[in-house]
C-alpha atoms as a PDB file:
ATOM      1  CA  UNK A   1     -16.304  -4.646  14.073  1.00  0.00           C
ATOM      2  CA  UNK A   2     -19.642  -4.466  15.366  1.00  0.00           C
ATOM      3  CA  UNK A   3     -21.549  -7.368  16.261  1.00  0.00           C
ATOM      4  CA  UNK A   4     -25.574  -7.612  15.823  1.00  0.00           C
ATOM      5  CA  UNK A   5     -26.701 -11.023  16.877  1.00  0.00           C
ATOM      6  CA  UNK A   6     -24.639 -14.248  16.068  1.00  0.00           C
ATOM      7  CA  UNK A   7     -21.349 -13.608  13.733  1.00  0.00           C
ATOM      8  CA  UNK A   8     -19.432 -16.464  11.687  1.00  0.00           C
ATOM      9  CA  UNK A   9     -15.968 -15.799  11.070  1.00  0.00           C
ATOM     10  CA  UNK A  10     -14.717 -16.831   7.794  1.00  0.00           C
ATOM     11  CA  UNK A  11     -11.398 -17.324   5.905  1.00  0.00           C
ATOM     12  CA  UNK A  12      -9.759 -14.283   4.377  1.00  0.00           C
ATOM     13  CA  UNK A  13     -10.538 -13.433   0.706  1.00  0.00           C
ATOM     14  CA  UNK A  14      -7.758 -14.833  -1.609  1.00  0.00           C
ATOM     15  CA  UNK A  15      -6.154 -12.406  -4.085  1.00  0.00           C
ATOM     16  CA  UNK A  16      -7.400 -13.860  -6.962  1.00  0.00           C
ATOM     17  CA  UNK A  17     -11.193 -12.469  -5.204  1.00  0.00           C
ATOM     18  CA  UNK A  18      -9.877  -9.207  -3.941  1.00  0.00           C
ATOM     19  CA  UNK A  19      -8.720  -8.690  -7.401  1.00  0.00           C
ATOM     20  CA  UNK A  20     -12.264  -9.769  -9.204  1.00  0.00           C
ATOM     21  CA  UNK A  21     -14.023  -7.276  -6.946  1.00  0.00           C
ATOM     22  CA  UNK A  22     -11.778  -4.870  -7.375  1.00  0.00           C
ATOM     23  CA  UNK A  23     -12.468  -4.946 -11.043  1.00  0.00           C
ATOM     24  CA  UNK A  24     -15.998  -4.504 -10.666  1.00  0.00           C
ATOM     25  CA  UNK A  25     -15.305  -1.312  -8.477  1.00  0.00           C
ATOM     26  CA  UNK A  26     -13.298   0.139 -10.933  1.00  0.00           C
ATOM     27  CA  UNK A  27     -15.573  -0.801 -14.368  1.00  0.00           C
ATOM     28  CA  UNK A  28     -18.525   0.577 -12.133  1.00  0.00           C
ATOM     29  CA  UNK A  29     -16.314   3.862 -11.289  1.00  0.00           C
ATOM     30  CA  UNK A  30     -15.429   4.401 -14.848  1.00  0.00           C
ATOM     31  CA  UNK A  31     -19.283   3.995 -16.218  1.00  0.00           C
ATOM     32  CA  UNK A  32     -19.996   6.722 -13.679  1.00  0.00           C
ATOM     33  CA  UNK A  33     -17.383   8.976 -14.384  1.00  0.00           C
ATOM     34  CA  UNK A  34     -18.203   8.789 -17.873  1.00  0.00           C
ATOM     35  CA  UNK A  35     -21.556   9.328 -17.422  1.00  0.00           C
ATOM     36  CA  UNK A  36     -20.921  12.759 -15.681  1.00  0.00           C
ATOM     37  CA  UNK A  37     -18.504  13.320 -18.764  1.00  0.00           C
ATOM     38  CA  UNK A  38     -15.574  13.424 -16.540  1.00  0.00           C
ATOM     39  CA  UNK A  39     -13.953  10.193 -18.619  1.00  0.00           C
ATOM     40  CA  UNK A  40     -13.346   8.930 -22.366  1.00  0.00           C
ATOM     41  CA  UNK A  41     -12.385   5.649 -23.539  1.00  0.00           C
ATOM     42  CA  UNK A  42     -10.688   4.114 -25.975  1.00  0.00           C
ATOM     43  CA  UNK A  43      -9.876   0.945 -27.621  1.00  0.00           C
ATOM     44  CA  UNK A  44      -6.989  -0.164 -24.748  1.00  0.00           C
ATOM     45  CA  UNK A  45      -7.243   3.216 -22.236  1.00  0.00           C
ATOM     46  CA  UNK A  46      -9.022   5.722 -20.299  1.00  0.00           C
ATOM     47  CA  UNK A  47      -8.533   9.381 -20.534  1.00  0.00           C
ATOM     48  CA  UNK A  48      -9.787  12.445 -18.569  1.00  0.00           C
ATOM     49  CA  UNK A  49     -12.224  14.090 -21.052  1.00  0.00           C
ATOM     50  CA  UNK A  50     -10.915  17.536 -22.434  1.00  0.00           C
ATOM     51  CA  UNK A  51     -13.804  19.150 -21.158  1.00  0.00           C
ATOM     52  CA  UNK A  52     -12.927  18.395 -17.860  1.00  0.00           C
ATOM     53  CA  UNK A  53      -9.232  19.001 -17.494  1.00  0.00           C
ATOM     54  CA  UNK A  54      -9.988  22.342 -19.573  1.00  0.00           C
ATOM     55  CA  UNK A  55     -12.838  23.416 -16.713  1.00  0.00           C
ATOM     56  CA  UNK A  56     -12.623  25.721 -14.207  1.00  0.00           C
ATOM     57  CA  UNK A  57      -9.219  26.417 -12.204  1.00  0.00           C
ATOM     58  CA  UNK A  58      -9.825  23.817  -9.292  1.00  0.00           C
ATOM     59  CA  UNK A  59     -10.833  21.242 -12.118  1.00  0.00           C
ATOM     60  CA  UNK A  60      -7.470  21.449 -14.102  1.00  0.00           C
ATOM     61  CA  UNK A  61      -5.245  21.543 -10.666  1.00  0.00           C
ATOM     62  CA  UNK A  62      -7.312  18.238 -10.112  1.00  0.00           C
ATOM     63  CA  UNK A  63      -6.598  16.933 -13.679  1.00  0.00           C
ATOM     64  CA  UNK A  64      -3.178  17.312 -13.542  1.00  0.00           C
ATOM     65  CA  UNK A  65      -2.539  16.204  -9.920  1.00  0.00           C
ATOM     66  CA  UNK A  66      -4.512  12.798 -10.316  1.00  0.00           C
ATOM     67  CA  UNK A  67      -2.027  12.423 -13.588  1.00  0.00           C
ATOM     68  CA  UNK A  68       0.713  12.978 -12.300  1.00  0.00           C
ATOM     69  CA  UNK A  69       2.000  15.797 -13.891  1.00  0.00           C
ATOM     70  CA  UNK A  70       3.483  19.719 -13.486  1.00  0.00           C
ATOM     71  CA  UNK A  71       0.299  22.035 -13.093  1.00  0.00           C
ATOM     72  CA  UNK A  72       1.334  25.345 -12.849  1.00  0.00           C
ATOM     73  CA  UNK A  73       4.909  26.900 -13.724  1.00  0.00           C
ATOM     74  CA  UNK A  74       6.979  26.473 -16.349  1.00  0.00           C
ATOM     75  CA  UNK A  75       7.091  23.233 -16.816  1.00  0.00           C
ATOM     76  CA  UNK A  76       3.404  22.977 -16.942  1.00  0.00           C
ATOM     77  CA  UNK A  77       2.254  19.629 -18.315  1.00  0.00           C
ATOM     78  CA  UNK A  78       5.230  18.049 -17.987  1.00  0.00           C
ATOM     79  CA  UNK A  79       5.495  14.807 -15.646  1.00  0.00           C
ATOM     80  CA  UNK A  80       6.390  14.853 -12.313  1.00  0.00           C
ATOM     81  CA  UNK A  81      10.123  14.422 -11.704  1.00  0.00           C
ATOM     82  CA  UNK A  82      10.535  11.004  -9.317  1.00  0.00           C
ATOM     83  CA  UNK A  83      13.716   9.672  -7.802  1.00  0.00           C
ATOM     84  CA  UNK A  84      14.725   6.131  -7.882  1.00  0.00           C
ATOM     85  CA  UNK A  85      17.180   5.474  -5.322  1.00  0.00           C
ATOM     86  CA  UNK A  86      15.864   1.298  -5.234  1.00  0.00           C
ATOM     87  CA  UNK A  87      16.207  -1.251  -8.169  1.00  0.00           C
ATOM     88  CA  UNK A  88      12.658  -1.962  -9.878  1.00  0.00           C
ATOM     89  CA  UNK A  89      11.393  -5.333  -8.655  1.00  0.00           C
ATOM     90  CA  UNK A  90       9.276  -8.086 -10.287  1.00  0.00           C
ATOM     91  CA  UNK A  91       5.773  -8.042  -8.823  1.00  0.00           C
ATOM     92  CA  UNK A  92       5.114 -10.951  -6.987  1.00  0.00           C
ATOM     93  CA  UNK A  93       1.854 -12.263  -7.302  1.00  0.00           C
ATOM     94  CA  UNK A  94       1.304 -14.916  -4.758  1.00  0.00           C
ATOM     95  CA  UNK A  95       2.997 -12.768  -2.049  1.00  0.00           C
ATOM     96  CA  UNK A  96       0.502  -9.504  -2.806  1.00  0.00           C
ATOM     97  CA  UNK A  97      -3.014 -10.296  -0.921  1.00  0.00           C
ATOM     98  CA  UNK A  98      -4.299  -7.027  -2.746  1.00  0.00           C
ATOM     99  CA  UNK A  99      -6.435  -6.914  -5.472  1.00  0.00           C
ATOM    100  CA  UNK A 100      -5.035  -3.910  -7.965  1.00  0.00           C
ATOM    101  CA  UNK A 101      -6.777  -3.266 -11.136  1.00  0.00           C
ATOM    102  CA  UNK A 102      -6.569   0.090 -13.499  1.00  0.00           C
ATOM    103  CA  UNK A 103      -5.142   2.021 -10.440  1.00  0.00           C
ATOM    104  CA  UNK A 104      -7.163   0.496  -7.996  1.00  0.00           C
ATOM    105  CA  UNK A 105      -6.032  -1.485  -5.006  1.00  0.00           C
ATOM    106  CA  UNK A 106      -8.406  -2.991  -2.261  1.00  0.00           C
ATOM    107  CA  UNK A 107      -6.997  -5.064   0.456  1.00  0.00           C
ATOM    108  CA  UNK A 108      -9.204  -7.343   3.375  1.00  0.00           C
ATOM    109  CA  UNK A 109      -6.315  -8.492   5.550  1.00  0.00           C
ATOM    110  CA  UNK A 110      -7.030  -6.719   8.540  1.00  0.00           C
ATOM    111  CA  UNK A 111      -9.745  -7.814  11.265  1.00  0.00           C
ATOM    112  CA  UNK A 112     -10.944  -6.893  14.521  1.00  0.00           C
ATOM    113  CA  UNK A 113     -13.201  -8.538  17.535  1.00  0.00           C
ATOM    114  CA  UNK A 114     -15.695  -6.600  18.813  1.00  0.00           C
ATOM    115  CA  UNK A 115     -13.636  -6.313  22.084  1.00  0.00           C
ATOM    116  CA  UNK A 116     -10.558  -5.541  20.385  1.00  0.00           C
ATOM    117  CA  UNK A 117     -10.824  -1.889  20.813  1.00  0.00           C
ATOM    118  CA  UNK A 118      -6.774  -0.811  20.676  1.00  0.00           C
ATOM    119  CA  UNK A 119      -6.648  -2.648  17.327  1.00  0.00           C
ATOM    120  CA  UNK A 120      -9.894  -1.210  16.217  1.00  0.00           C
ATOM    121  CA  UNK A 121      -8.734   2.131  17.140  1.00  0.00           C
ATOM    122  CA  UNK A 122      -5.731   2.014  15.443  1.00  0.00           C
ATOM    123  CA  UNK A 123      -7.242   0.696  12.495  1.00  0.00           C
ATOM    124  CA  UNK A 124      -9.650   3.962  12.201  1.00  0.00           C
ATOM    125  CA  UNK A 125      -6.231   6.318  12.896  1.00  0.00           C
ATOM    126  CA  UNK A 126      -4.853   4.784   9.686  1.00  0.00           C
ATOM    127  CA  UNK A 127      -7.905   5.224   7.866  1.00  0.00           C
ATOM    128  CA  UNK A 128      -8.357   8.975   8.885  1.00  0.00           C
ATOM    129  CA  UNK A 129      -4.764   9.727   8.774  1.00  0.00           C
ATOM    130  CA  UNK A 130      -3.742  12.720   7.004  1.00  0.00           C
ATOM    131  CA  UNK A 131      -3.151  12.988   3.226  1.00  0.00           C
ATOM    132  CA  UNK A 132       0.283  14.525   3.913  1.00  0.00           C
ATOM    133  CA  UNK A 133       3.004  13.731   6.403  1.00  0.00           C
ATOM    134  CA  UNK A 134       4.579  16.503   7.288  1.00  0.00           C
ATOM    135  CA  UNK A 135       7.895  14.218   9.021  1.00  0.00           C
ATOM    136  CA  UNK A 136       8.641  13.080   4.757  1.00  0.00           C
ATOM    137  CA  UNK A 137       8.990  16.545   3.662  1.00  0.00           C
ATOM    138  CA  UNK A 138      12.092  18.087   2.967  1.00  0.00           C
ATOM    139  CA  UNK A 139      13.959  20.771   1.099  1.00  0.00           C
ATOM    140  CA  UNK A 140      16.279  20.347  -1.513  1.00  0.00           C
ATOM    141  CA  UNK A 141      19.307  22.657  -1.847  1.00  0.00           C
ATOM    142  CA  UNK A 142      17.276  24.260  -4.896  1.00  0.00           C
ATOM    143  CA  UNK A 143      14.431  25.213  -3.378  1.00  0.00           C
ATOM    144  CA  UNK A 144      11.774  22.373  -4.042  1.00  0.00           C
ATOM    145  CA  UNK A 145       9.509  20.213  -2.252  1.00  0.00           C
ATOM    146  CA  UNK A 146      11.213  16.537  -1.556  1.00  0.00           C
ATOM    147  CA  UNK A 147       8.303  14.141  -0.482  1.00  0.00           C
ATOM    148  CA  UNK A 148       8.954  10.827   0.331  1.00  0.00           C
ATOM    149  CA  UNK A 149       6.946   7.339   0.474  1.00  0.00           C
ATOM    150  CA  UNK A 150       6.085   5.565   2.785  1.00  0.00           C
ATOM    151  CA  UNK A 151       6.523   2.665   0.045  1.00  0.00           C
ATOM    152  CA  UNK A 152       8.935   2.928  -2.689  1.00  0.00           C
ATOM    153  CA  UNK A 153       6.966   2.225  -5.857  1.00  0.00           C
ATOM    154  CA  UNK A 154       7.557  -0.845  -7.962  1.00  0.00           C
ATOM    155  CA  UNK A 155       9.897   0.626 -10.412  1.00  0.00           C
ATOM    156  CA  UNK A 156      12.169   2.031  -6.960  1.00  0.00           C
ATOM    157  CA  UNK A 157      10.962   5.577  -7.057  1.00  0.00           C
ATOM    158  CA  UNK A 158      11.018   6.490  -3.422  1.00  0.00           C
ATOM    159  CA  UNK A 159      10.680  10.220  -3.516  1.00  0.00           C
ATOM    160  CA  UNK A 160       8.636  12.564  -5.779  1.00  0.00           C
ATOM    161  CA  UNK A 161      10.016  16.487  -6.252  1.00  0.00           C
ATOM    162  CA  UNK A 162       7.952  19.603  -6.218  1.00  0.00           C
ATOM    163  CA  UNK A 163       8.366  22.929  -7.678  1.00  0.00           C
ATOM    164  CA  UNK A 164       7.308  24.813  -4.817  1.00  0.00           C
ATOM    165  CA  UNK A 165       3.804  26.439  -6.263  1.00  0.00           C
ATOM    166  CA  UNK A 166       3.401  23.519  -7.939  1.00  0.00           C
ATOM    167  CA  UNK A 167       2.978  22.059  -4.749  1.00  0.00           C
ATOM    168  CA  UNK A 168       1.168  24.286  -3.308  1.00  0.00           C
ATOM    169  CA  UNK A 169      -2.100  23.845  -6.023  1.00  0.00           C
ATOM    170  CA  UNK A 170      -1.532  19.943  -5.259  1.00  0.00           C
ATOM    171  CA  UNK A 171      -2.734  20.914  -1.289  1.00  0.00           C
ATOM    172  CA  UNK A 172      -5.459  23.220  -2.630  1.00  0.00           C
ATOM    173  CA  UNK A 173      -7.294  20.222  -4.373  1.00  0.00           C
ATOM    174  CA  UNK A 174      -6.985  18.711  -1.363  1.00  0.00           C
ATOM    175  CA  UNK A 175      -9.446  21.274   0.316  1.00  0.00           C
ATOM    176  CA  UNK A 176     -12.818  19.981   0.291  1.00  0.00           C
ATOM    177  CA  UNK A 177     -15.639  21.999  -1.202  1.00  0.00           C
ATOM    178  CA  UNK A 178     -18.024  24.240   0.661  1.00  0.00           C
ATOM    179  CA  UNK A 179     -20.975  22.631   2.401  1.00  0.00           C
ATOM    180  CA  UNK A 180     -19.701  18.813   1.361  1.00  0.00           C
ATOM    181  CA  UNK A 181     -19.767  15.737   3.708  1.00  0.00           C
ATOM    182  CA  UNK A 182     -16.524  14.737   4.506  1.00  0.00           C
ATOM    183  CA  UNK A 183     -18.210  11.747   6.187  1.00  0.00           C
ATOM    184  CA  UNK A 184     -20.562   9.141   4.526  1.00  0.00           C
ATOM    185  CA  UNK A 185     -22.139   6.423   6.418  1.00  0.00           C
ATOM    186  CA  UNK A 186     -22.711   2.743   4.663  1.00  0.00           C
ATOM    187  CA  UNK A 187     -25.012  -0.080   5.875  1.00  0.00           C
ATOM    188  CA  UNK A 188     -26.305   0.086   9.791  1.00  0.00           C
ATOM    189  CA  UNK A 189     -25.092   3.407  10.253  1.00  0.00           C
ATOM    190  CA  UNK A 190     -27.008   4.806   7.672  1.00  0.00           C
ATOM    191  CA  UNK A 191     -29.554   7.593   8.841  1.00  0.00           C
ATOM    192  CA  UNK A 192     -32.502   5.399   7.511  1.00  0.00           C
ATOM    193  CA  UNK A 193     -31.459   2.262   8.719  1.00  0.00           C
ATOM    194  CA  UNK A 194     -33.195   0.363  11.072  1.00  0.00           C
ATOM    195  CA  UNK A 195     -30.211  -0.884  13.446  1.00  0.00           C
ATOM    196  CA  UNK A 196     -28.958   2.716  13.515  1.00  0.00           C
ATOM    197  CA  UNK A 197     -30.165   2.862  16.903  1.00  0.00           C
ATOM    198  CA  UNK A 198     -28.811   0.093  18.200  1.00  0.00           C
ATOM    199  CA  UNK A 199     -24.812   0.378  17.042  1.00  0.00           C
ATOM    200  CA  UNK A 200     -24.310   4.688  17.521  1.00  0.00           C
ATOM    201  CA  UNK A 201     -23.577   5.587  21.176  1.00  0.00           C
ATOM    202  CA  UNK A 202     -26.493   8.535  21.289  1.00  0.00           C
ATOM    203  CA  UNK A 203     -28.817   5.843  20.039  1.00  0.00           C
ATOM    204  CA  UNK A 204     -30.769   8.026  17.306  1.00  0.00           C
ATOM    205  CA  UNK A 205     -32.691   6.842  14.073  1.00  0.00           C
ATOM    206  CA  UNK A 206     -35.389   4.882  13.158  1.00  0.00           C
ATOM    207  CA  UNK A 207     -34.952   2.192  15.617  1.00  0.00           C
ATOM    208  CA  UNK A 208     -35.111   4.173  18.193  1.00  0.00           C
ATOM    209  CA  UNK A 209     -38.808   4.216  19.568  1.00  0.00           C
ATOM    210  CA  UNK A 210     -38.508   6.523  22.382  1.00  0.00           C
ATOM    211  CA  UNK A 211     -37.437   8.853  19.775  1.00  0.00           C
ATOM    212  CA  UNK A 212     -40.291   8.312  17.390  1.00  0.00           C
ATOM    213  CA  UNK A 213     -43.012   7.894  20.160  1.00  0.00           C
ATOM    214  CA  UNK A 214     -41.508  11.436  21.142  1.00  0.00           C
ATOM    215  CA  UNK A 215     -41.864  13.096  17.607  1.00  0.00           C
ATOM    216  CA  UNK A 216     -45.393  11.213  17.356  1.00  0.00           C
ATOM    217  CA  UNK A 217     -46.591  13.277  20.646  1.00  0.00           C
ATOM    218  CA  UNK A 218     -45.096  16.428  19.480  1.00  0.00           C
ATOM    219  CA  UNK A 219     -47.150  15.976  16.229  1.00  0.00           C
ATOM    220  CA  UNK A 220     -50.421  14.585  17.661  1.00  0.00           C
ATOM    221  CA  UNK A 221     -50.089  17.694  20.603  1.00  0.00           C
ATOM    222  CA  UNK A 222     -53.025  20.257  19.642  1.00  0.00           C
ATOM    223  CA  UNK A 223     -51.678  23.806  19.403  1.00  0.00           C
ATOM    224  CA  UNK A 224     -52.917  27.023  21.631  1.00  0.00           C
ATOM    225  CA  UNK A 225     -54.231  29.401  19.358  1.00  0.00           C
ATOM    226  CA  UNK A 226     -54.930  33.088  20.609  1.00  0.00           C
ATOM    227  CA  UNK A 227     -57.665  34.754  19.507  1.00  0.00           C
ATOM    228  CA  UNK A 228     -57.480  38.259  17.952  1.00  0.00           C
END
């Protein structure tokens, strides 16, 4: 966390609000998507639009991995085969502090002082952790891809089995587009915020008045024209 000026700590949000905002994410989220004609509703559900999971190559591989199900192969279409090696279990909704709504899940239990760096930094190594772990893959004596969580679901499925190209398209949706930002900056760190300055260690944007009294002089400099 990065303080700028006095902070007031406050009590942690309670699951009941984690769970409200996490229902505005997702309604907000699904107006979008089907704005961009990505999504269809109906009367109880949501459903990729046909247009989208029939698009190009990357856009079905992307359709069928977000669904769960087989996309090349075979057994194209098909749902993804899990193994349950736990009982199911009962949620428990007073001992869950996250807010899950339509797929979404947004938890606010974790905090760090500004001096706290070791837990700050090991809060940022979970967040930019890899998709994959490479230590829960495994072979099976067929052949396929044996990936395990890191937490069993609720219904005690605690690995998920791959055909091997099946797998393979599932890491090739993971590779970002050409010329996209993998990073996006909220709030102060924003390039046109004001406090930019003051919280990034180089100390550039528009709080920065060195830096705009310098760009003002290169403007306001008359240039040497040569005569012909």
């Amino acid at each position: 966390m990065l303080q700028i000026g006095p902070q007031k700590w406050v009590r942690s949000p309670t699951s009941q609000e984690l769970t409200l905002l996490a229902q505005t994410i997702a309604q907000r989220v699904g107006r979008y998507l089907e704005r961009q004609g990505l999504l269809e509703r109906g009367a109880e559900n949501s459903y990729l639009a046909s247009d989208a999971v029939s698009g190009g190559p990357m856009d079905q591989l992307l359709g069928h991995s977000i669904t769960y199900r087989i996309a090349v192969g075979p057994q194209a279409g098909r749902k993804v085969f899990n193994l349950q090696t736990l009982p199911a279990c009962e949620p428990d909704e007073f001992a869950d502090t996250a807010g899950k709504v339509s797929g979404f899940s947004l938890h606010a239990g974790v905090a760090a002082r500004a001096p706290e760096r070791k837990k700050l930094e090991r809060l940022c190594r979970y967040i930019s952790r890899s998709a994959v772990s490479e230590k829960r893959l495994s072979l099976t004596t067929n052949g396929n891809i044996r990936y395990q969580l890191k937490t069993p679901y609720r219904d005690g499925t605690t690995h998920v089995i791959f055909e091997p190209l099946d797998f393979m398209a599932r890491l090739a949706v993971l590779v970002p587009k050409p010329r996209a930002n993998l990073t996006r900056f909220h709030g102060v760190f924003t390039p046109n915020s004001n406090y930019r300055a003051l919280v990034t260690p180089a100390k550039r944007g528009k709080g920065n008045k060195r830096q705009e009294n310098r760009k003002t002089d290169e403007t306001a400099q008359p240039q040497n024209v040569t005569p012909r």
